[in-house]
N, C-alpha and C. Protein backbone atom coordinates (compact mmCIF):
# COMPACT_ATOMS: atom_id res chain seq x y z
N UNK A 1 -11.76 -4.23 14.29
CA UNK A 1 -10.94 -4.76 13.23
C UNK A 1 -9.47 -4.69 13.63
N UNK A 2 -8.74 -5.62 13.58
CA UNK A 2 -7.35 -6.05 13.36
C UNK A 2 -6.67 -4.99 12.47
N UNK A 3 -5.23 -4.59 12.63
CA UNK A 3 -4.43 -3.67 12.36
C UNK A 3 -4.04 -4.86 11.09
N UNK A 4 -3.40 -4.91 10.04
CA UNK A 4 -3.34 -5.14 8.95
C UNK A 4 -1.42 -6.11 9.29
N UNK A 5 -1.53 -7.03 8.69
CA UNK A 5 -0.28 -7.84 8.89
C UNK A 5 0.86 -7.45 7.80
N UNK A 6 1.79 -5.80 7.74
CA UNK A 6 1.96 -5.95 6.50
C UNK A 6 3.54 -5.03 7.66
N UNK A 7 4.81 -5.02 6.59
CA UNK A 7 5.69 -3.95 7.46
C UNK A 7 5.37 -2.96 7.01
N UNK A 8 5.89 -1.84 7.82
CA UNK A 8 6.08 -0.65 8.35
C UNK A 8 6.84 -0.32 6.90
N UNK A 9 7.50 -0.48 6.63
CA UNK A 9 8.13 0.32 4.74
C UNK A 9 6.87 -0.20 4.03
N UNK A 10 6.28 -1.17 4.06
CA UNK A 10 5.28 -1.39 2.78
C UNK A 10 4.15 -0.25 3.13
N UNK A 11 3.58 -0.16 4.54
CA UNK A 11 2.33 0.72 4.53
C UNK A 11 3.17 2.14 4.56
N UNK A 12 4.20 2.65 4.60
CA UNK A 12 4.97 3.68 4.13
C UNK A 12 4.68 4.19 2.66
N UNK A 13 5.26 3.01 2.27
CA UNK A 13 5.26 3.47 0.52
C UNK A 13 3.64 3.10 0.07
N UNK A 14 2.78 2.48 0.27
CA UNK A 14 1.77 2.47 0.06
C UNK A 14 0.61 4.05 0.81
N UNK A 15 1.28 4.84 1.85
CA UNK A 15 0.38 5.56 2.58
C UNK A 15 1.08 7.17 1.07
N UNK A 16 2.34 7.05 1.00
CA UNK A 16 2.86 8.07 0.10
C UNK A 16 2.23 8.16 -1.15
N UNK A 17 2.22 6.81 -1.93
CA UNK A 17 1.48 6.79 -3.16
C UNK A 17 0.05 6.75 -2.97
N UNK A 18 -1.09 6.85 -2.37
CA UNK A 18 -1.95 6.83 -2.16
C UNK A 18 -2.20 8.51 -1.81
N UNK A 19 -1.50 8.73 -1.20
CA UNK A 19 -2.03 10.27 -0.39
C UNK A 19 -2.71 9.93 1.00
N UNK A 20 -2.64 9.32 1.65
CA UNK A 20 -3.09 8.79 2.76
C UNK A 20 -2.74 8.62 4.03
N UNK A 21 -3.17 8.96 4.96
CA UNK A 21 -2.45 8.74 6.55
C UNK A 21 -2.04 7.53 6.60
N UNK A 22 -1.04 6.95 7.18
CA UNK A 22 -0.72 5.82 7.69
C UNK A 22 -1.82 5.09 8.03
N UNK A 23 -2.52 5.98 9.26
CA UNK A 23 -3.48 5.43 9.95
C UNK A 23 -4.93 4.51 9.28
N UNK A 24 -4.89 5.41 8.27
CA UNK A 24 -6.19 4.75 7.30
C UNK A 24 -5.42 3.46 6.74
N UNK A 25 -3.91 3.70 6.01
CA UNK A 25 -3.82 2.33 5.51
C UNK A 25 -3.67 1.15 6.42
N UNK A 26 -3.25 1.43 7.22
CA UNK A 26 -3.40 0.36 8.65
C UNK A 26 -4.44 -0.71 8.86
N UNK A 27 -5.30 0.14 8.99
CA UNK A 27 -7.19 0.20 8.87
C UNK A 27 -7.96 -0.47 7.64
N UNK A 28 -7.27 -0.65 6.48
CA UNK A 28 -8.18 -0.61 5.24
C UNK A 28 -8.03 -1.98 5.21
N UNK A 29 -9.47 -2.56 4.40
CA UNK A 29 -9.66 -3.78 4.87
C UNK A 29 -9.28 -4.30 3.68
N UNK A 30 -8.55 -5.88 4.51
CA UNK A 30 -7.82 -6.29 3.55
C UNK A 30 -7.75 -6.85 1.37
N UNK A 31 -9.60 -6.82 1.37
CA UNK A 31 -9.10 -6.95 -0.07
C UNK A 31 -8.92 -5.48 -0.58
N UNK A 32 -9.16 -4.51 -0.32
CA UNK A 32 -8.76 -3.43 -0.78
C UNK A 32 -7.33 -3.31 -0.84
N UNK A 33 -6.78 -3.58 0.70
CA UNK A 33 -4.63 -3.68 0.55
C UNK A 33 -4.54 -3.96 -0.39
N UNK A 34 -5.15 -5.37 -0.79
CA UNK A 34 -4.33 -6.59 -1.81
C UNK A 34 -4.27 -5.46 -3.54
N UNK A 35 -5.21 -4.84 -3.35
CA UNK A 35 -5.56 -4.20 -5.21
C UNK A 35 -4.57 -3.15 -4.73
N UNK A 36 -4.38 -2.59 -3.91
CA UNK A 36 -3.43 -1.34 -3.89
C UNK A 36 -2.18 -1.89 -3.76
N UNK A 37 -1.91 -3.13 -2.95
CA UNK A 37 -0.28 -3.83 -3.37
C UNK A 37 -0.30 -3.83 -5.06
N UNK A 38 -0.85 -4.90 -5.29
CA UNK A 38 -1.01 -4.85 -6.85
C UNK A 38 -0.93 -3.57 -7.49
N UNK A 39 -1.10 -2.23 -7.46
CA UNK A 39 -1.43 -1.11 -8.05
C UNK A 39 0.21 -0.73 -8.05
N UNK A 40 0.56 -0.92 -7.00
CA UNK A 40 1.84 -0.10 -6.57
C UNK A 40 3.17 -1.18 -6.98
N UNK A 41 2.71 -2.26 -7.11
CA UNK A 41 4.04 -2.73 -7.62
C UNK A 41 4.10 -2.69 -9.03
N UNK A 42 2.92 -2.71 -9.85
CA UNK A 42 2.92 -2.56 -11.58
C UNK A 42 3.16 -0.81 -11.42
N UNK A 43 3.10 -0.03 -10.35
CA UNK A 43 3.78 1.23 -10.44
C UNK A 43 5.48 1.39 -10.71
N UNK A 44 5.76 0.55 -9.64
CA UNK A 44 7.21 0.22 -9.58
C UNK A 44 7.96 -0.67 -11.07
N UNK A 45 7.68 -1.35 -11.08
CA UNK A 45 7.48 -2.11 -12.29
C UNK A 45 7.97 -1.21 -13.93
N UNK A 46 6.96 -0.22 -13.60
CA UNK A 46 6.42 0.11 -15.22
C UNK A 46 8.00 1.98 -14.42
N UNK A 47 8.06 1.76 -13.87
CA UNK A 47 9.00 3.21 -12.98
C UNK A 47 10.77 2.43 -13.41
N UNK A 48 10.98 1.45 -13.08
CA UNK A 48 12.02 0.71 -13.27
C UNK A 48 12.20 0.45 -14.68
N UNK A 49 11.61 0.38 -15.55
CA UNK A 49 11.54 -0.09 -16.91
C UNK A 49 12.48 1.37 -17.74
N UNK A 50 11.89 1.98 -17.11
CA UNK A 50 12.40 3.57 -17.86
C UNK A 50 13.68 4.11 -17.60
């Protein structure tokens, strides 16, 4: 499997909020990324509001 097409700050802030090695988010196949992008920006989202 292919390393994941995403930058280096997104699988950052996605490996922090997750609890996760880099390495796994690298790795995780892509419709899973897509629900955890989604997860993490209605994080940001609903974080900014306040």
């Amino acid at each position: 499997m292919q390393p994941l097409q995403i930058s280096a700050e997104t699988a950052l802030r996605l490996s922090k909020m997750l609890k996760m090695p880099l390495e796994q988010i690298m790795h995780m196949p892509k419709h899973i990324l897509i629900q955890k992008l989604v997860e993490l920006e209605k994080f940001e989202n609903t974080s900014e509001e306040k």
